[in-house]
Protein backbone atom coordinates (compact mmCIF):
# COMPACT_ATOMS: atom_id res chain seq x y z
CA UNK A 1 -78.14 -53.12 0.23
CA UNK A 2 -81.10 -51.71 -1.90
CA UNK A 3 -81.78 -49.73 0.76
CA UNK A 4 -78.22 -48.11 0.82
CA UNK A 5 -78.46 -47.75 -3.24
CA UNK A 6 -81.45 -45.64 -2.68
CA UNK A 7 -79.96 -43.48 0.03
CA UNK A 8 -76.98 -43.00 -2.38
CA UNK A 9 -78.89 -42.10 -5.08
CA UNK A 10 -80.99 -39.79 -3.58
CA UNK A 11 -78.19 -37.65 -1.95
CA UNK A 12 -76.47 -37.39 -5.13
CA UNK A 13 -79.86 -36.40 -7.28
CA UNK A 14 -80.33 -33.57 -4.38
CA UNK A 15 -76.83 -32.45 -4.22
CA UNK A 16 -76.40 -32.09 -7.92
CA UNK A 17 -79.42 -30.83 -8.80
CA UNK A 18 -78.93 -28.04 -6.06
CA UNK A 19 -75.76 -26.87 -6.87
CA UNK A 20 -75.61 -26.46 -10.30
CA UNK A 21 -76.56 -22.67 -9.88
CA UNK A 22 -73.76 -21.67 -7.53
CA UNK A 23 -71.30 -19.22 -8.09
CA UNK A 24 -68.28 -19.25 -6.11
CA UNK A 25 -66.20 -16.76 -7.63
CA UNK A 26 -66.04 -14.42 -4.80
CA UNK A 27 -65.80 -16.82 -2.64
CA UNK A 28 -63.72 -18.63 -0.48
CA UNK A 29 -63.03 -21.88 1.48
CA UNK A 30 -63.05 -21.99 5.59
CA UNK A 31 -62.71 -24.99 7.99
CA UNK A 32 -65.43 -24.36 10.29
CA UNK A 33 -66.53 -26.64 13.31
CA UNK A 34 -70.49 -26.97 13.09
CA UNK A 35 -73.26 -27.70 15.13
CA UNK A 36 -77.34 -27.14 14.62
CA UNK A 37 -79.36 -25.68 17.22
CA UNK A 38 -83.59 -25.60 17.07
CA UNK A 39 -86.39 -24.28 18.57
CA UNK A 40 -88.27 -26.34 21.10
CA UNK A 41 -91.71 -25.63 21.49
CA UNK A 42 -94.71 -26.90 24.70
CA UNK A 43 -95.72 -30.35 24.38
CA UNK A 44 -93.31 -32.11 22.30
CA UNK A 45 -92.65 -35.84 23.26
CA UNK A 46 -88.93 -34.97 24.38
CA UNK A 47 -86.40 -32.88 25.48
CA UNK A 48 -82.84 -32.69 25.34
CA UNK A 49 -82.73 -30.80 28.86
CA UNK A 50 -85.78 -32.99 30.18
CA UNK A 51 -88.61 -30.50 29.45
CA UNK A 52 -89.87 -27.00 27.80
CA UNK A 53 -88.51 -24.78 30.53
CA UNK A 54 -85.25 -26.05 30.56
CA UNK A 55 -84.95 -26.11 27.45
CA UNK A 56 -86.39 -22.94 26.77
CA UNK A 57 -82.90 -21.52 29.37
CA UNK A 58 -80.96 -23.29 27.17
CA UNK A 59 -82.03 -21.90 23.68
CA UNK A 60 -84.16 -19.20 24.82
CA UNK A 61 -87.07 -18.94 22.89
CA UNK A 62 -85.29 -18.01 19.32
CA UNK A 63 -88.39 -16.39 17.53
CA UNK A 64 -86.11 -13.04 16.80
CA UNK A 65 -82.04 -13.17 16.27
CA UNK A 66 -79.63 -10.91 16.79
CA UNK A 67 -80.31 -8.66 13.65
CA UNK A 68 -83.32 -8.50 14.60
CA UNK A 69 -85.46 -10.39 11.84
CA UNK A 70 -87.81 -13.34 12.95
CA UNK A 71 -86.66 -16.60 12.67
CA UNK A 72 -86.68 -18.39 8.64
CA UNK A 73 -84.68 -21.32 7.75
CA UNK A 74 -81.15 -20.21 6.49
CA UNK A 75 -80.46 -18.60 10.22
CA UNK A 76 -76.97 -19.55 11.05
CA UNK A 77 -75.07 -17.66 14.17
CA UNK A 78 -71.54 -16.92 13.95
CA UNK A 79 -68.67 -15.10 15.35
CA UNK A 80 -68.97 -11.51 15.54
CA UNK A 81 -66.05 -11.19 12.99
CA UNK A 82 -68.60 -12.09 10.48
CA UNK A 83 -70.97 -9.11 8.98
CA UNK A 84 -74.45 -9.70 9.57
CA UNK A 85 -75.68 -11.29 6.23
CA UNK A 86 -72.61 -12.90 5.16
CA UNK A 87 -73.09 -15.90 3.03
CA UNK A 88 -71.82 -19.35 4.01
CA UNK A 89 -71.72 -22.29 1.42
CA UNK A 90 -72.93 -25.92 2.60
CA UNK A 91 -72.33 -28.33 0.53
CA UNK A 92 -75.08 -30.75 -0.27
CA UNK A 93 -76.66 -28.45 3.10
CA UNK A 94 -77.43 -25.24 1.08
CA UNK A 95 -77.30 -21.64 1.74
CA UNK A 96 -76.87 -20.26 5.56
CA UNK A 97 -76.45 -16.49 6.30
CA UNK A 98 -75.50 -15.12 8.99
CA UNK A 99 -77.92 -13.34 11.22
CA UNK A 100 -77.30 -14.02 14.97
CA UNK A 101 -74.54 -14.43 17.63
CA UNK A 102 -73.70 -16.88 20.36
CA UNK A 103 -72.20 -16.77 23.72
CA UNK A 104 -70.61 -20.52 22.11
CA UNK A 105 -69.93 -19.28 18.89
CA UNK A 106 -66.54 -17.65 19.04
CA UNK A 107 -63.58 -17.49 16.62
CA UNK A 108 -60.64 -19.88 16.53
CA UNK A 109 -58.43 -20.62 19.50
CA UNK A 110 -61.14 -19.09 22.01
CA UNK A 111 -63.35 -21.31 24.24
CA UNK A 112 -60.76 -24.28 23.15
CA UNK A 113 -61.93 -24.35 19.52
CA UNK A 114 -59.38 -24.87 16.94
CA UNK A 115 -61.91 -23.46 13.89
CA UNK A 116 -64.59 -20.63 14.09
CA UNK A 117 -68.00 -22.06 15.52
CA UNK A 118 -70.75 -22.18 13.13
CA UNK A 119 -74.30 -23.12 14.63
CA UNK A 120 -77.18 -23.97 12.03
CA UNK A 121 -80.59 -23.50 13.12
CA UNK A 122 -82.42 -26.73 12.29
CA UNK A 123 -85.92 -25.57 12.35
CA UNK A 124 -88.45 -26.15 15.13
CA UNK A 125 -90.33 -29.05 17.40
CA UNK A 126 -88.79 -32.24 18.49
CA UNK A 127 -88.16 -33.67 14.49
CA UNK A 128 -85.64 -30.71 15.01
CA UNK A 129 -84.11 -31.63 17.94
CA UNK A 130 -83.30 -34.96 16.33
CA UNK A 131 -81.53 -33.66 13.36
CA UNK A 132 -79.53 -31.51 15.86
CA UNK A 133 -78.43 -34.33 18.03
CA UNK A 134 -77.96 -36.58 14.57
CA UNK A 135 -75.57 -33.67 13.22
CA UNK A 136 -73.44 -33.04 16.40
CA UNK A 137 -70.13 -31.32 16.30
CA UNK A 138 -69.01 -31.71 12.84
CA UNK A 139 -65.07 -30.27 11.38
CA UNK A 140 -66.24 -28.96 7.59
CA UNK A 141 -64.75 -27.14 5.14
CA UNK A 142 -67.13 -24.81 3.54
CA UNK A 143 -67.84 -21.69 1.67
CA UNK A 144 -67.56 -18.30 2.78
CA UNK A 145 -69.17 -15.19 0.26
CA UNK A 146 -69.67 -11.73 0.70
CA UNK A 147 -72.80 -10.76 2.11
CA UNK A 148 -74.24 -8.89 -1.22
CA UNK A 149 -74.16 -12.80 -2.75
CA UNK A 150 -77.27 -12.84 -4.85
CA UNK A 151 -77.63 -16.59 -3.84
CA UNK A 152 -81.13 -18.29 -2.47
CA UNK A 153 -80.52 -18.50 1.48
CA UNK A 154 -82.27 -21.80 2.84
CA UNK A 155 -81.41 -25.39 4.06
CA UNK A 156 -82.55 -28.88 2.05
CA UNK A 157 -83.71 -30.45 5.83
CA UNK A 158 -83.65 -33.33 3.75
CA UNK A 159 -80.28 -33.87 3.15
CA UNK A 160 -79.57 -33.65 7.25
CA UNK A 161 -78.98 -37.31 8.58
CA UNK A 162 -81.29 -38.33 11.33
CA UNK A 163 -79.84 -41.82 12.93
CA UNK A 164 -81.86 -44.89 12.64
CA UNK A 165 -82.58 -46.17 15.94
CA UNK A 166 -82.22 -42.43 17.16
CA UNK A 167 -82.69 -42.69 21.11
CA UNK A 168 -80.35 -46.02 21.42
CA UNK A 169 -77.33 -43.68 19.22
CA UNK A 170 -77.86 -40.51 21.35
CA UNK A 171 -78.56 -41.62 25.12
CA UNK A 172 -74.85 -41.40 25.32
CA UNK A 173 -75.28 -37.26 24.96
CA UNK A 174 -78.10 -37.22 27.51
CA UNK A 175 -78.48 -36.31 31.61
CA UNK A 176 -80.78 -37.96 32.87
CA UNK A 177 -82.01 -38.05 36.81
CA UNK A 178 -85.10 -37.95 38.64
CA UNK A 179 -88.44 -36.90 37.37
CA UNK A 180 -87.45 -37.34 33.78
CA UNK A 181 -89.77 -39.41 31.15
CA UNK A 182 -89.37 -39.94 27.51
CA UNK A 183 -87.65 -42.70 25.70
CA UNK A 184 -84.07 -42.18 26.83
CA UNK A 185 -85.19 -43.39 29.96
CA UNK A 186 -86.51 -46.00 28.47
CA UNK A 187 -83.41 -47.23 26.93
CA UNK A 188 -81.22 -46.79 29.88
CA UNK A 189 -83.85 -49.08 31.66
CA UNK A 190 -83.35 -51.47 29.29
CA UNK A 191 -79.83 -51.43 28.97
CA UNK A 192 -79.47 -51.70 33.22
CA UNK A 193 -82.09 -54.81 32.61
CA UNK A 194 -79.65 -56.93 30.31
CA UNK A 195 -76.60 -55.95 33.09
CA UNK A 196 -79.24 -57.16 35.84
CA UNK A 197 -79.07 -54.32 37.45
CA UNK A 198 -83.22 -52.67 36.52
CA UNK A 199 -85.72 -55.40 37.98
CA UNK A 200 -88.67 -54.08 36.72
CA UNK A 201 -90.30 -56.39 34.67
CA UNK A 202 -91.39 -53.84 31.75
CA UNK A 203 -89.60 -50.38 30.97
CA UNK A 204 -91.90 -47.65 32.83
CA UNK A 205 -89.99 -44.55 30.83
CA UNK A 206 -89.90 -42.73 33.85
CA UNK A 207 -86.98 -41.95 35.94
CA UNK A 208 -87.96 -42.92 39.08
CA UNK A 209 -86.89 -44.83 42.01
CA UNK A 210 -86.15 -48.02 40.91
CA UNK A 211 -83.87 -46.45 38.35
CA UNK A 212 -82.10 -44.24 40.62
CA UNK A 213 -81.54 -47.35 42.36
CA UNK A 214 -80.32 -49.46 39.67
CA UNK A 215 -77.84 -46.70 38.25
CA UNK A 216 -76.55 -46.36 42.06
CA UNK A 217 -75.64 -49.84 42.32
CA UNK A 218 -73.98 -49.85 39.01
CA UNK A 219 -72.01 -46.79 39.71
CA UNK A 220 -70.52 -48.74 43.14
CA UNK A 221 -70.13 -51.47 41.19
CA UNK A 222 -67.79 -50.12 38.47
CA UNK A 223 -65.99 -47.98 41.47
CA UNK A 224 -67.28 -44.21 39.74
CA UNK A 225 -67.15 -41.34 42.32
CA UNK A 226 -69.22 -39.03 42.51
CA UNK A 227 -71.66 -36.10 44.41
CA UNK A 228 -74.14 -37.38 42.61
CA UNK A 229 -75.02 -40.81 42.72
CA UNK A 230 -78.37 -41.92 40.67
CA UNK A 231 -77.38 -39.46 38.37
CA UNK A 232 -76.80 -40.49 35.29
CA UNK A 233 -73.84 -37.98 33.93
CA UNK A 234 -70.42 -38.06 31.50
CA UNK A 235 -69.12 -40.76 33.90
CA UNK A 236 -71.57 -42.98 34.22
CA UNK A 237 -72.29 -43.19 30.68
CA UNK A 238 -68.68 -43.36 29.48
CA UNK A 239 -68.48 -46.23 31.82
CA UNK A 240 -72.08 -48.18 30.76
CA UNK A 241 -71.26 -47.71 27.13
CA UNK A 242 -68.12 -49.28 27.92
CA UNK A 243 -69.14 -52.42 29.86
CA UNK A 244 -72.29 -53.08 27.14
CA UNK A 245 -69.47 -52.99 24.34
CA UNK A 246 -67.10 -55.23 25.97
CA UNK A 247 -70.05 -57.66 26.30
CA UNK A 248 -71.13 -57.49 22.98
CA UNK A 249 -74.68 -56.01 24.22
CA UNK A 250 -73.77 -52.45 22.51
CA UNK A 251 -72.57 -51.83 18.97
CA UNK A 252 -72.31 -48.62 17.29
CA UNK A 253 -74.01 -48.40 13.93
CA UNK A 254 -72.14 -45.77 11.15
CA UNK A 255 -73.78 -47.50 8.22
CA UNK A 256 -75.90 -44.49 7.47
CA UNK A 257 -73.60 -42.07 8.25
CA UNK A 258 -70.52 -43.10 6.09
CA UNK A 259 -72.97 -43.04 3.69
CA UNK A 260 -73.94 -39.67 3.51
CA UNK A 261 -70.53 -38.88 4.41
CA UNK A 262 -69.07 -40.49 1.15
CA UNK A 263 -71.61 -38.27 -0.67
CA UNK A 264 -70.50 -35.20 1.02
CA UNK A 265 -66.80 -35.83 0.43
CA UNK A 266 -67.32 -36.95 -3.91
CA UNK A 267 -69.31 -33.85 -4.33
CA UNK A 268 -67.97 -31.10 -6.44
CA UNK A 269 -68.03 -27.45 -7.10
CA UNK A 270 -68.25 -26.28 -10.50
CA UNK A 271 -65.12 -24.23 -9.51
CA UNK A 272 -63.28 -28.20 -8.78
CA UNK A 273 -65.08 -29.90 -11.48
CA UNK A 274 -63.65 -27.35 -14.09
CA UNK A 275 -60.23 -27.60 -12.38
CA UNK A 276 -60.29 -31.47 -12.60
CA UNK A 277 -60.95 -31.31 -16.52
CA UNK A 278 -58.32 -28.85 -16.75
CA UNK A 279 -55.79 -30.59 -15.03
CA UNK A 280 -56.73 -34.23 -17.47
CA UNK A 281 -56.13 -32.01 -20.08
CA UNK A 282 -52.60 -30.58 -18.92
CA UNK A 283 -51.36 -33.90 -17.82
CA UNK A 284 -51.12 -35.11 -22.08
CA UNK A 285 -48.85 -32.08 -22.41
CA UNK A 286 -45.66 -34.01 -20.97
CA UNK A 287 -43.26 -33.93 -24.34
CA UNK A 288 -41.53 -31.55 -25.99
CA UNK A 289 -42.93 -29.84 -29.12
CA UNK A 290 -41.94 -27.90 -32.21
CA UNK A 291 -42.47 -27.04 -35.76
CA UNK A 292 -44.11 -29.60 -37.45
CA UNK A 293 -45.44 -31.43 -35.12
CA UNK A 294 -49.44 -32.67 -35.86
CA UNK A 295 -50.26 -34.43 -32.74
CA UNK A 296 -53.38 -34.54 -30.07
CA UNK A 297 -50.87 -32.99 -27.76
CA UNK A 298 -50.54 -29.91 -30.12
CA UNK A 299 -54.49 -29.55 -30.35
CA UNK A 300 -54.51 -29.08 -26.45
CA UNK A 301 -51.56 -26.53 -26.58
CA UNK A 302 -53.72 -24.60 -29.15
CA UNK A 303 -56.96 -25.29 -27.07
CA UNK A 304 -55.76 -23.27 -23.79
CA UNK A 305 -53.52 -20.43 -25.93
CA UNK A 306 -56.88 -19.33 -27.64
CA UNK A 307 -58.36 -19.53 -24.15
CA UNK A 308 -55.96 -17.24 -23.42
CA UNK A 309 -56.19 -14.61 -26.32
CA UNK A 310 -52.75 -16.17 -28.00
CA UNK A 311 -53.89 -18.29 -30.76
CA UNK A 312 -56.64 -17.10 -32.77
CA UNK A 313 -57.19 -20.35 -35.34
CA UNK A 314 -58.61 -22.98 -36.05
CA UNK A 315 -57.34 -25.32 -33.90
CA UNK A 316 -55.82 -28.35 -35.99
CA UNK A 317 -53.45 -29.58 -34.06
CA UNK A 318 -50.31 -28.68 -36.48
CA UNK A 319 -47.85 -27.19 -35.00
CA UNK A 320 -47.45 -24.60 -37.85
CA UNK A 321 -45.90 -20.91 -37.86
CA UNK A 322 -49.58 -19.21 -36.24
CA UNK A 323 -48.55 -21.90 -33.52
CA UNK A 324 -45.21 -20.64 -33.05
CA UNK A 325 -46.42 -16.84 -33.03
CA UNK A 326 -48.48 -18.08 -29.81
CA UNK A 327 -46.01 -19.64 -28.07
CA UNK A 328 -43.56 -17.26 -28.61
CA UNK A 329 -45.82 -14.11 -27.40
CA UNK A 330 -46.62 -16.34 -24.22
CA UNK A 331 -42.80 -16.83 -23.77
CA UNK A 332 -41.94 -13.50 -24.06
CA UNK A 333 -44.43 -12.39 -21.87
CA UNK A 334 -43.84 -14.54 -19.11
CA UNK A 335 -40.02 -13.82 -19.36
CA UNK A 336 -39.13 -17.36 -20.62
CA UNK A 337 -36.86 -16.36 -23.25
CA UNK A 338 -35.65 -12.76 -24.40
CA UNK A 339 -34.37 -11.33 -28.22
CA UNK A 340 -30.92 -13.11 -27.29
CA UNK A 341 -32.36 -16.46 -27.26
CA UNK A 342 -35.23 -16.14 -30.34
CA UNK A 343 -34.50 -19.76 -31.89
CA UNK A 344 -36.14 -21.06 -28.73
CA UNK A 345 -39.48 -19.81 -29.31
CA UNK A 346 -40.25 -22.59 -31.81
CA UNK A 347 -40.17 -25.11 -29.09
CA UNK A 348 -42.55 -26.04 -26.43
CA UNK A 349 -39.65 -27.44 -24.20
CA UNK A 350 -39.86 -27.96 -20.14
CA UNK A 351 -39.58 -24.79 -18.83
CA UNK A 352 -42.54 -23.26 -21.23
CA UNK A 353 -44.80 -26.03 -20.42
CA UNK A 354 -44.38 -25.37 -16.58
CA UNK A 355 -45.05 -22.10 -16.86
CA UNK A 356 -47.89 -22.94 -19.08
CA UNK A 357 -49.50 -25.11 -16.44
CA UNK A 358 -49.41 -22.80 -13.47
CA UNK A 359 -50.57 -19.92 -15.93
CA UNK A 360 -53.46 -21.90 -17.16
CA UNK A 361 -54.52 -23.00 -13.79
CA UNK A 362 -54.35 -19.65 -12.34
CA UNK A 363 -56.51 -18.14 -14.87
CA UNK A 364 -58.38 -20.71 -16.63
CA UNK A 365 -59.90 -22.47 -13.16
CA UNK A 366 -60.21 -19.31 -11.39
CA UNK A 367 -62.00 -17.13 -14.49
């Protein structure tokens, strides 16, 4: 529990410490769907495609992008819609901008995507490969601003969730088959050891032929087809994951993630923090007013009129003749009432005060 405190506490000392500095007034809000790439370099301890070379195909060797500047942390690719050097808002993440392009990372409704692909690059070496896999496919809504944004482009690493127990989360994402060696391999072994199916008395981490064997017989035991048998593919591990749950030998751990989720989702833009304190404030104006009146009500009436260049004194919360001359001018303006209907402008009835609202919000929030 202490533990989860901590977490908690951490997050929101990073997240509000970063963003106070942020202005989002020329931008605006996207739903994205987000993944985070990395740069794998000789001799780590693991792969996600086995080992350098493949991996290498798979990422190429991302030292340059496709504007042609070397690699920093900020890099994100996008569609090509997006300008080179566009600004994207993260959240509790940071700063991206965008600087390269992806054969992936296409626009809504292409490729089966429902949002515009966003891919982050995570940094480099295998510590990067695990915040990739940790981070996934993710549906956010974040910021996009124009690409002359005088905002600091980087990404707080920090703040990316890496899963505890890391290979026993992710195996599920892996291929694995012969020649392979790294602690995915290890796990499988394991897991094939408490479903009797890996004799071996300790885990060798290599994919070899006693594991070939023991994912073969598993695959004719749970009837999966396939080309490839001792391969262990989408199929095979939909269908282990499966049997290990429904003996209670598997059980997926969120703890960590709903976590930093739940931080993600309460943190708040200046631009929504000022709009919540505006809305508190509008919700006390729910009765009608007049001449008068010297209530708490009239004080927050006065408040947003000399906000808005109405009411130019002190504000006393009297609903006095200066009072009147505001409302009336706002009334007027917004086409409320006309010369025919004068009387009215000494009250602060219904219609006025939903005008009011809307007005304030529009300008107030988004000034």
């Amino acid at each position: 529990m202490l533990r989860r405190v901590l977490i908690l506490t951490l997050l929101w000392f990073l997240t509000v410490n970063i963003s106070e500095s942020i202005d989002l007034h020329w931008c605006y809000k996207k739903t994205f769907k987000v993944s985070v790439y990395y740069s794998a370099i000789p001799w780590q301890k693991f792969y996600y495609k086995w080992n350098f070379y493949k991996e290498r195909i798979l990422n190429w060797w991302w030292t340059h992008w496709a504007s042609w500047k070397a690699v920093f942390n900020g890099v994100i690719a996008a569609p090509k819609n997006y300008r080179f050097w566009t600004k994207i808002y993260f959240p509790w993440l940071w700063v991206g901008q965008v600087e390269d392009r992806g054969q992936a990372i296409v626009d809504a409704w292409q490729r089966w995507e429902n949002y515009d692909r966003i891919d982050i690059w995570g940094g480099k070496w295998q510590n990067a490969l695990m915040r990739a896999l940790s981070f996934w496919k993710q549906v956010r809504v974040w910021y996009v601003c124009p690409s002359y944004s005088k905002i600091k482009v980087w990404f707080n690493y920090s703040s990316f969730l890496i899963f505890e127990n890391f290979f026993k989360k992710t195996i599920w994402w892996i291929w694995m088959y012969l020649w392979r060696k790294d602690l995915w391999v290890k796990v499988l072994q394991d897991y094939l050891r408490k479903l009797w199916y890996f004799h071996y008395p300790k885990s060798t981490w290599y994919f070899w032929k006693l594991t070939k064997q023991a994912v073969v017989k598993f695959q004719k035991d749970y009837g999966i087809k396939t080309h490839y048998y001792g391969y262990f593919w989408p199929k095979t591990r939909s269908m282990l994951k499966k049997v290990l749950k429904k003996r209670w030998l598997y059980k997926d751990n969120y703890v960590k993630d709903k976590i930093i989720l739940a931080v993600a989702k309460t943190f708040k833009t200046e631009k929504e923090k000022k709009k919540e304190l505006v809305l508190k404030d509008l919700k006390i104006l729910k009765r009608w007013l007049w001449k008068w009146y010297n209530t708490y009500e009239v004080k927050i009436l006065q408040k947003y009129l000399k906000k808005m260049w109405y009411y130019n004194w002190d504000i006393d919360g009297y609903y006095g003749d200066e009072t009147i001359k505001a409302v009336s001018d706002f009334q007027f303006k917004y086409g409320i009432i006309d010369k025919s209907n004068k009387y009215l402008a000494w009250y602060f009835w219904p219609k006025t005060r939903n005008t009011f609202k809307k007005v304030v919000l529009s300008s107030i929030v988004n000034s």
